[in-house]
N, C-alpha and C. Protein backbone atom coordinates (compact mmCIF):
# COMPACT_ATOMS: atom_id res chain seq x y z
N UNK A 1 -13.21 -24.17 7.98
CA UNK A 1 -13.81 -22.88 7.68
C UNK A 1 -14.02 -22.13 8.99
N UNK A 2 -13.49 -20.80 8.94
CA UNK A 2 -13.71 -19.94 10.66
C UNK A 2 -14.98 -19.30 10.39
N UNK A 3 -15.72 -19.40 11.64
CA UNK A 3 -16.86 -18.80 12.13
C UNK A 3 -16.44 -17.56 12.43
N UNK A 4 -17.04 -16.44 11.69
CA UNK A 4 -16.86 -15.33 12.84
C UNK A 4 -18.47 -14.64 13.52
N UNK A 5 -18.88 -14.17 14.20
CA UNK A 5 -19.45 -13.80 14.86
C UNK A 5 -19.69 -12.46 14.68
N UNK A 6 -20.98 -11.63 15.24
CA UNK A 6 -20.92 -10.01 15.39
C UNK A 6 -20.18 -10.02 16.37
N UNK A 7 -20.27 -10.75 17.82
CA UNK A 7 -19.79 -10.23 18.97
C UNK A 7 -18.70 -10.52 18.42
N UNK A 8 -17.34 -11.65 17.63
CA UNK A 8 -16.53 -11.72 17.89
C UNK A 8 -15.70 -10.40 17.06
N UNK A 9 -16.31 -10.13 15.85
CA UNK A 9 -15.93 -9.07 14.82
C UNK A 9 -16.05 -7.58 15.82
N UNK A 10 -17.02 -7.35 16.50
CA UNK A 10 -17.46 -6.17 17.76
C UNK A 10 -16.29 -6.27 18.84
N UNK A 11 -15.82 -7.26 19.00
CA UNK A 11 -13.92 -7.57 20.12
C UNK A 11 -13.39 -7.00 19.37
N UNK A 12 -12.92 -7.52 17.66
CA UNK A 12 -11.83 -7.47 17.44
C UNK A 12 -11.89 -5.69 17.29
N UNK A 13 -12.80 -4.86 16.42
CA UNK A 13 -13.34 -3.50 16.10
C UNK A 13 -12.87 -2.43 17.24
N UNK A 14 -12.93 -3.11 18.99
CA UNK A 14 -12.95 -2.58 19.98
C UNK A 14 -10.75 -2.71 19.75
N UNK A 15 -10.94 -3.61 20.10
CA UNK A 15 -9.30 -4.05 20.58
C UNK A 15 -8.28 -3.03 19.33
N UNK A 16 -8.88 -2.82 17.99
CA UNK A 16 -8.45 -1.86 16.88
C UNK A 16 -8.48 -0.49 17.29
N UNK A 17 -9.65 -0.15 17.63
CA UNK A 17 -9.49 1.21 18.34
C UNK A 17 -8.59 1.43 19.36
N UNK A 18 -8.95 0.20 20.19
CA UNK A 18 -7.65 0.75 21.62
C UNK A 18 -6.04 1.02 21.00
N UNK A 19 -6.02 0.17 20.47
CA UNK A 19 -4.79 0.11 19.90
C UNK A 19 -4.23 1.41 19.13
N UNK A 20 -4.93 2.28 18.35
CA UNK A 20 -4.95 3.25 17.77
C UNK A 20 -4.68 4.32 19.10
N UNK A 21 -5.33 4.62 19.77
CA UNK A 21 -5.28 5.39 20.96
C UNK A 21 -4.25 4.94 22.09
N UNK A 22 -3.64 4.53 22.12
CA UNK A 22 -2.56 3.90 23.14
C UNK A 22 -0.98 4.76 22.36
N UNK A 23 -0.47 4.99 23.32
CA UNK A 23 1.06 5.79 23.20
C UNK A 23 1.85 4.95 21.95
N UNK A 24 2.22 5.92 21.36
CA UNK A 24 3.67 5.06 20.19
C UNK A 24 4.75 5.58 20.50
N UNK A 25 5.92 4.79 20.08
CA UNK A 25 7.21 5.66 19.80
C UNK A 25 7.87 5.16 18.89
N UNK A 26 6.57 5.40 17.75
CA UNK A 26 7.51 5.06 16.14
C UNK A 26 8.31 6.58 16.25
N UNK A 27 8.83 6.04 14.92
CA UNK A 27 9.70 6.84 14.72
C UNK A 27 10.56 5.82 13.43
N UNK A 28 10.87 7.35 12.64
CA UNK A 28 11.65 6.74 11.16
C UNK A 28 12.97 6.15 11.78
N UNK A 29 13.32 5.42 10.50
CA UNK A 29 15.31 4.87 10.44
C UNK A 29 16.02 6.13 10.33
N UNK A 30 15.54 7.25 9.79
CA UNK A 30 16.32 8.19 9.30
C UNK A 30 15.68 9.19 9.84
N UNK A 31 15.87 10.86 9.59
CA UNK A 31 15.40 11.87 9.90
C UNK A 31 14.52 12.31 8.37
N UNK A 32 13.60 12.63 8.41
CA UNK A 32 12.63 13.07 7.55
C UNK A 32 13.41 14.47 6.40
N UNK A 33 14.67 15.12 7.29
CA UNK A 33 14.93 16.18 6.22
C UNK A 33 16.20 15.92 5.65
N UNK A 34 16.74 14.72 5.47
CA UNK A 34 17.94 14.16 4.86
C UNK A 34 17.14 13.82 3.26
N UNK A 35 18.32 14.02 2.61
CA UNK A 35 18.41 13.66 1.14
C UNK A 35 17.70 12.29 0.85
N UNK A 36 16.72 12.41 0.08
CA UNK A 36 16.15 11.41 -0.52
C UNK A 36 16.79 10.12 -0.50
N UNK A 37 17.89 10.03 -1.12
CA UNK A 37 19.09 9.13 -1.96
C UNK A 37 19.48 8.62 -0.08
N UNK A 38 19.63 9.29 0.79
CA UNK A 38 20.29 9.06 2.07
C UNK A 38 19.31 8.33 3.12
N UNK A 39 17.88 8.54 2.51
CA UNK A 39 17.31 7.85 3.28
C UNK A 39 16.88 6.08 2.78
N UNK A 40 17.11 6.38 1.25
CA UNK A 40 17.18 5.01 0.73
C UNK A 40 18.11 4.35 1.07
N UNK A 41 19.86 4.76 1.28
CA UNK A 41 20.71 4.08 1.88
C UNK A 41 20.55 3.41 3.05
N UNK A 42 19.97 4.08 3.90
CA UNK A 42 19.60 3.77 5.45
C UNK A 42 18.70 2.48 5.17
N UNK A 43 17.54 2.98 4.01
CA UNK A 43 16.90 1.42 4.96
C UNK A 43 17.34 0.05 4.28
N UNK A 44 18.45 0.10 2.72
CA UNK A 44 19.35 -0.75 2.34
C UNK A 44 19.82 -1.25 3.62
N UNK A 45 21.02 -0.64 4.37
CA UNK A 45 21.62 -0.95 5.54
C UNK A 45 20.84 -1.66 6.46
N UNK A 46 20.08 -0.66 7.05
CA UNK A 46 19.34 -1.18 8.03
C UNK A 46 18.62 -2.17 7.78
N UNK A 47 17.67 -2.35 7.40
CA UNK A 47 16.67 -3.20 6.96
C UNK A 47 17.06 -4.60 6.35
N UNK A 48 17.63 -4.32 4.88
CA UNK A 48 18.25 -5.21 4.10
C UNK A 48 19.39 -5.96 4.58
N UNK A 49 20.28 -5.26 4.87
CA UNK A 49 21.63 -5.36 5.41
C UNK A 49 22.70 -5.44 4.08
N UNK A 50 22.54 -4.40 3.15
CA UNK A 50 22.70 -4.15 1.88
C UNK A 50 23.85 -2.87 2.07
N UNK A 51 24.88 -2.73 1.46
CA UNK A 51 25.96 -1.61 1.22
C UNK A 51 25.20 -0.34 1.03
N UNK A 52 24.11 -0.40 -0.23
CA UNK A 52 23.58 0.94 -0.21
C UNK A 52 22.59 0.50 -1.76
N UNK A 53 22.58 1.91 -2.04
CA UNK A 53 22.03 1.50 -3.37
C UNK A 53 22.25 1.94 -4.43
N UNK A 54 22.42 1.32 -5.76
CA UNK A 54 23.07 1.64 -7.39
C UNK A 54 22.11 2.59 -7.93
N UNK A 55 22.54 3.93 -8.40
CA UNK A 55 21.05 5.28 -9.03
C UNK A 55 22.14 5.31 -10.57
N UNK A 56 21.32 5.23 -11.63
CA UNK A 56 21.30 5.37 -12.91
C UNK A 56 21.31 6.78 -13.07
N UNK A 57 22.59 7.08 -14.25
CA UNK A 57 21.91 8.78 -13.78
C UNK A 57 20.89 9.57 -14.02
N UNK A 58 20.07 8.86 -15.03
CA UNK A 58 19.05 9.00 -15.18
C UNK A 58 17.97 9.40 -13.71
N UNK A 59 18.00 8.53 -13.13
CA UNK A 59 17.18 8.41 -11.81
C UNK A 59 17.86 8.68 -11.08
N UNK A 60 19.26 9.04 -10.79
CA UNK A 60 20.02 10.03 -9.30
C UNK A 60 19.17 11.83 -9.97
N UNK A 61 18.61 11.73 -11.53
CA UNK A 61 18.60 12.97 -12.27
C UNK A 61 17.13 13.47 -11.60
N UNK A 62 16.02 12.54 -11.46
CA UNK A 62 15.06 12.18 -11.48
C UNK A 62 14.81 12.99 -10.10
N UNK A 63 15.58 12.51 -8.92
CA UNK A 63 15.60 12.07 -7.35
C UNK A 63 15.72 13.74 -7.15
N UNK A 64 17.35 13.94 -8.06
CA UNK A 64 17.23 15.68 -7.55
C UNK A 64 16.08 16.63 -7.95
N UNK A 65 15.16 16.32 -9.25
CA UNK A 65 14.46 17.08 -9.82
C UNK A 65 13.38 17.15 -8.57
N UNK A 66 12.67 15.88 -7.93
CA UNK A 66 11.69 15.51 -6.92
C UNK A 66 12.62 16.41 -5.67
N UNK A 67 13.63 16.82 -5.69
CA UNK A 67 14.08 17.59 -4.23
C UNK A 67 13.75 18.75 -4.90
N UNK A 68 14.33 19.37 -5.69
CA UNK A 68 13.92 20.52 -5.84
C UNK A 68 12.31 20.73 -5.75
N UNK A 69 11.49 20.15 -6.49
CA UNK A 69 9.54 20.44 -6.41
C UNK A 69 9.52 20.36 -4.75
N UNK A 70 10.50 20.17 -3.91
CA UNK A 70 10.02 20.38 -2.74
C UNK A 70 9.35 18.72 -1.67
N UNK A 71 9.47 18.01 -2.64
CA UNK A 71 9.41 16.63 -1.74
C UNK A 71 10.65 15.84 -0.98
N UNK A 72 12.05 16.80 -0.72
CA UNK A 72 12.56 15.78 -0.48
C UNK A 72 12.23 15.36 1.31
N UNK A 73 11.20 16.00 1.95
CA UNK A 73 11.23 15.66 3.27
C UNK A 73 10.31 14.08 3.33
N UNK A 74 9.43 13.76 1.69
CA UNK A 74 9.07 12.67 2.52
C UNK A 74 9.44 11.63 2.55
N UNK A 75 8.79 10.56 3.47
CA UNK A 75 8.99 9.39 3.63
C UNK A 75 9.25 8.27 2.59
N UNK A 76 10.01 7.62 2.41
CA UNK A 76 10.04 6.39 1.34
C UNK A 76 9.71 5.43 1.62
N UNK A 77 9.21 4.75 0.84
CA UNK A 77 8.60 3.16 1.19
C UNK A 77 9.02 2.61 -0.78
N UNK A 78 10.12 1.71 0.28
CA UNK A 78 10.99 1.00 -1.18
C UNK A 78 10.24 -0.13 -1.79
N UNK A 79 9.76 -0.39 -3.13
CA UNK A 79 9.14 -1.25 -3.87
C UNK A 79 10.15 -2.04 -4.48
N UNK A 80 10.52 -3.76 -4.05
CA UNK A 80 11.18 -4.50 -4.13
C UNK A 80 10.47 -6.30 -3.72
N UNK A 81 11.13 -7.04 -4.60
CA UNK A 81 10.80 -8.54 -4.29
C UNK A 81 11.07 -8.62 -3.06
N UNK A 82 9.73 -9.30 -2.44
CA UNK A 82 9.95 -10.10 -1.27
C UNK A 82 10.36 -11.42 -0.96
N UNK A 83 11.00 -11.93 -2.09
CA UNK A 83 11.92 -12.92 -2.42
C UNK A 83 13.55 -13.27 -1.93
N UNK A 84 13.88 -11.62 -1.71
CA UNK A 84 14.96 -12.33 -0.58
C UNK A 84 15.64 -10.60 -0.42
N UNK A 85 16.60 -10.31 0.75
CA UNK A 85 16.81 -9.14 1.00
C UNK A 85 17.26 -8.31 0.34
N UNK A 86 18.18 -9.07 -0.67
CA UNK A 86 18.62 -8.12 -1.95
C UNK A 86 17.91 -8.10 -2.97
N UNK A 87 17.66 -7.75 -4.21
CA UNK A 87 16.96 -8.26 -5.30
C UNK A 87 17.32 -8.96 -6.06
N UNK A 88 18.25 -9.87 -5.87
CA UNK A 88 18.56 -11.03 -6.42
C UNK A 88 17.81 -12.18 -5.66
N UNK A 89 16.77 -12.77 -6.24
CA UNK A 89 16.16 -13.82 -5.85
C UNK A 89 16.71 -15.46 -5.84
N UNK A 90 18.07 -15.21 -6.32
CA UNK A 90 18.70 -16.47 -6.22
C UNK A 90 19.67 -16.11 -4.77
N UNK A 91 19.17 -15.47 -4.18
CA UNK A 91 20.30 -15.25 -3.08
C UNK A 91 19.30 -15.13 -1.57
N UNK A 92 19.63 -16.29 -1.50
CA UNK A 92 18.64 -16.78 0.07
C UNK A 92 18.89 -16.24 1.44
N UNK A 93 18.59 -16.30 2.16
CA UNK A 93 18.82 -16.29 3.82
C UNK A 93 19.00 -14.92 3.81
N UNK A 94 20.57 -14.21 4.62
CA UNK A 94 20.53 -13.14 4.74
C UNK A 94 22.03 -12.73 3.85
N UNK A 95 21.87 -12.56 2.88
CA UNK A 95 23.09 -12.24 2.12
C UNK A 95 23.78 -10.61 2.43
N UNK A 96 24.75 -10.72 2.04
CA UNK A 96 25.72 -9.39 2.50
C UNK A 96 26.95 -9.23 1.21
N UNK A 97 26.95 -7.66 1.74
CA UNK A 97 27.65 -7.01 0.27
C UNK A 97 27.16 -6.71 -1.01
N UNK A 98 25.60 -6.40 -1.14
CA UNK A 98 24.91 -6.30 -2.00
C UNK A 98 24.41 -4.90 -2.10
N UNK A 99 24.39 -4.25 -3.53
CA UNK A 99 23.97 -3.22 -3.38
C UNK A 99 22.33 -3.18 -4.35
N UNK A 100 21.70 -2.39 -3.48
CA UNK A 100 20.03 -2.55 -4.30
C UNK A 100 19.70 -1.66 -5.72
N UNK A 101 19.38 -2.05 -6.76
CA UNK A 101 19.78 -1.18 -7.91
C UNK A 101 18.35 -0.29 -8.04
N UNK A 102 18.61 0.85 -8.35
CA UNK A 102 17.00 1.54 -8.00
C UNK A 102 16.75 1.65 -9.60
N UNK A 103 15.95 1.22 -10.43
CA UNK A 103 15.25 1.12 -11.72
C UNK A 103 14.44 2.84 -11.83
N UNK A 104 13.81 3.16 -10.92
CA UNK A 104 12.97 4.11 -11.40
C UNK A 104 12.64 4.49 -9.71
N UNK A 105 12.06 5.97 -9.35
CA UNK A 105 11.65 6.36 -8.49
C UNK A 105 10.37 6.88 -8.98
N UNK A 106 9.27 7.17 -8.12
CA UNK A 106 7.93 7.93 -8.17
C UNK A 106 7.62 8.23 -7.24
N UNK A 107 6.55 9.19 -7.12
CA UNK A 107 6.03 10.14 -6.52
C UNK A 107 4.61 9.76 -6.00
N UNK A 108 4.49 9.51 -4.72
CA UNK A 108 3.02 9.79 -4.74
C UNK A 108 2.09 10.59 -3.18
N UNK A 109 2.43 11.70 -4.41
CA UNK A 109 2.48 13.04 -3.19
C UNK A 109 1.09 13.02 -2.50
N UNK A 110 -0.10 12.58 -3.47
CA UNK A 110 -1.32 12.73 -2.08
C UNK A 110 -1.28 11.35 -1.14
N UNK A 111 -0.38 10.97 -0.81
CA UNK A 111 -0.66 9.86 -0.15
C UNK A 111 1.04 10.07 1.15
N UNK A 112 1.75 11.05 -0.16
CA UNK A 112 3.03 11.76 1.25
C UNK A 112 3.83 10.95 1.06
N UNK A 113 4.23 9.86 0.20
CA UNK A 113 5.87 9.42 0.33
C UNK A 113 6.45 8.98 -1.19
N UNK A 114 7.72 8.99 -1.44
CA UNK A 114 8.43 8.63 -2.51
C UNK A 114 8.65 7.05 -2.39
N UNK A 115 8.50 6.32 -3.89
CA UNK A 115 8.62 5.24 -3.49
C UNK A 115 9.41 4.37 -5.13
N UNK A 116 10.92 4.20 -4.09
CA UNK A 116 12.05 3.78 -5.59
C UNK A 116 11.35 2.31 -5.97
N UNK A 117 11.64 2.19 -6.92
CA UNK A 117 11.30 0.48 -7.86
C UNK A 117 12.90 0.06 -7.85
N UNK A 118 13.06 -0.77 -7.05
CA UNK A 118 14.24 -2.03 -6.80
C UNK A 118 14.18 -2.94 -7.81
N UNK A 119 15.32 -3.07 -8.71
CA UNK A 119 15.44 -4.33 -9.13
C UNK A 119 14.27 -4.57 -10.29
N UNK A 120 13.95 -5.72 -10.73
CA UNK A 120 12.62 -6.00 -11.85
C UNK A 120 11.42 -6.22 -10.62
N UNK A 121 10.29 -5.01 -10.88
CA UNK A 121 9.25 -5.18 -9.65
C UNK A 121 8.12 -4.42 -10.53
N UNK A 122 7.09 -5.18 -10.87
CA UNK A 122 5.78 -4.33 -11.29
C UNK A 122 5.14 -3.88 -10.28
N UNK A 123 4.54 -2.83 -11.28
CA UNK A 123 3.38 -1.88 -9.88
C UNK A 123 1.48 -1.80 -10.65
N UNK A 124 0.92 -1.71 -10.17
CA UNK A 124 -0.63 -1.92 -10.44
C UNK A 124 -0.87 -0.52 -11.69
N UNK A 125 -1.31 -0.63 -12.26
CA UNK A 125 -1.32 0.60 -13.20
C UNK A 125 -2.64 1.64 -12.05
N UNK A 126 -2.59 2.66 -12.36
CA UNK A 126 -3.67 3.44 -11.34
C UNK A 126 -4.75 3.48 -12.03
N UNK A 127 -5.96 3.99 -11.36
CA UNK A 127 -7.24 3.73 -11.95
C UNK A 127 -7.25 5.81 -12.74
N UNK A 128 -8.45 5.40 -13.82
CA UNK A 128 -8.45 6.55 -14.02
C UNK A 128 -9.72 7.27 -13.27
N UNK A 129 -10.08 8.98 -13.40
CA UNK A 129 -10.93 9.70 -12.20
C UNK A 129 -12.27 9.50 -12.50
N UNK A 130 -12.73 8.86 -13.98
CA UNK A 130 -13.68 8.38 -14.45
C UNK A 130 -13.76 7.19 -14.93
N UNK A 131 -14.45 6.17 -14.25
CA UNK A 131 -14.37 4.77 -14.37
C UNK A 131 -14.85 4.40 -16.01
N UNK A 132 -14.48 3.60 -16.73
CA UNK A 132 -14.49 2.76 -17.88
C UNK A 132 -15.65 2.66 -18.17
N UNK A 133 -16.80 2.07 -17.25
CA UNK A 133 -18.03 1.41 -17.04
C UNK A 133 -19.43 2.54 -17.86
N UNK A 134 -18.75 3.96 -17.01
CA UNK A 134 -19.72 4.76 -17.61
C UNK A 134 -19.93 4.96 -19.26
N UNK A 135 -19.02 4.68 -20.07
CA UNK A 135 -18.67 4.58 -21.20
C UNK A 135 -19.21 3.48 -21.88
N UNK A 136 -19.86 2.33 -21.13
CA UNK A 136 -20.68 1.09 -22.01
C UNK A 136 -21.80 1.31 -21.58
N UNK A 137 -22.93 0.58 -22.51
CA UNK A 137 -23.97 0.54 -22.71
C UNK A 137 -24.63 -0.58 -23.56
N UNK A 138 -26.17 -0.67 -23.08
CA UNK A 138 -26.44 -1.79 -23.91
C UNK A 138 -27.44 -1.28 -24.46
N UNK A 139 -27.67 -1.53 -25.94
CA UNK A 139 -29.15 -1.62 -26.54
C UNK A 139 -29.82 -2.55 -26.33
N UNK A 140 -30.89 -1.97 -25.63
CA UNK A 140 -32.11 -3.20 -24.97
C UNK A 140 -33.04 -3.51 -26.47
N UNK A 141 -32.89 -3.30 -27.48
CA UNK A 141 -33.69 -3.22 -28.97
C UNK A 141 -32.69 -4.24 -29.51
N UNK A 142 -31.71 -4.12 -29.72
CA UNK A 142 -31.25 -4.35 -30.49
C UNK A 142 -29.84 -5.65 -29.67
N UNK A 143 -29.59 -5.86 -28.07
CA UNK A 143 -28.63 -5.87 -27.55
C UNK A 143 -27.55 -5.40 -27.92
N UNK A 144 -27.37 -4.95 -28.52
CA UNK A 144 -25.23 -4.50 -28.82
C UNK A 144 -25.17 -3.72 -27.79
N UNK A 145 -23.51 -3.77 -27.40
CA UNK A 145 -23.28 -3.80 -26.84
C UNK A 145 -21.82 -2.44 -27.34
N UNK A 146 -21.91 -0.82 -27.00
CA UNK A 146 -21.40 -0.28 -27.17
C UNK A 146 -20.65 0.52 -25.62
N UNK A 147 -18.76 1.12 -26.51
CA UNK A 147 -18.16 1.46 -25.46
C UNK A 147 -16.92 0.76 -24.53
N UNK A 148 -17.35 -0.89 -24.99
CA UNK A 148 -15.98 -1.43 -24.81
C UNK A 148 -14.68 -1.37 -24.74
N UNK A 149 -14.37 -0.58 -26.10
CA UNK A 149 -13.02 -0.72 -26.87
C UNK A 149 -13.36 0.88 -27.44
């Protein structure tokens, strides 16, 4: 079991900040004003080491509709098994000649990036703007318990 400490939690708090304030030179795989679809290729390639990726036309339909509303400058962050580089999870190490099949794309503009669903990959359902909770109640008379369902 690790001990942590104030002073040692007060290092690490310090060493987080510096780090934040110290020079970067990130920088994307791609350029921010390339085609949606072009920046998913890139990080297939790059990243994966994948040919590119398979769009349904459904979802190549989808991708152009999200360029037109004016998102195609942002960033993507691809939702896929971390089970192995392609989304075939029977395919180990670093496989090649694979193309990534994109199931569905979404949007999630207050947060600034598009993000395709690879392959079979669940996502967390979102919360709603009024929590569940306010909606139950208990009768202290009677206990029942209303608002559940």
């Amino acid at each position: 079991k690790a001990v942590v400490s104030t002073q040692s939690t007060g290092e690490l708090a310090g060493a987080v900040v510096r780090a934040t304030q110290a020079p970067s030179d990130f920088k994307f795989l791609y350029e921010l004003e390339q085609p949606l679809v072009s920046k998913m290729n890139i990080i297939v390639q790059k990243i994966y080491g994948g040919e590119g990726v398979e769009l349904p036309q459904e979802i190549a339909d989808k991708i152009k509709n999200l360029e037109l509303q004016g998102y195609r400058d942002l960033p993507i962050c691809m939702a896929k098994t971390h089970l192995s580089l392609s989304c075939d999870v029977t395919r180990k190490g670093v496989p090649r000649g694979f193309t990534v099949p994109i199931q569905d794309v979404r949007l999630s503009a207050g947060a600034g990036f598009v993000y395709p669903l690879a392959g079979t990959i669940s996502t967390m359902p979102g919360l709603p703007t009024r929590p569940a909770f306010y909606q139950i109640d208990v009768d202290t008379v009677t206990g029942e318990i209303t608002g559940l369902f």
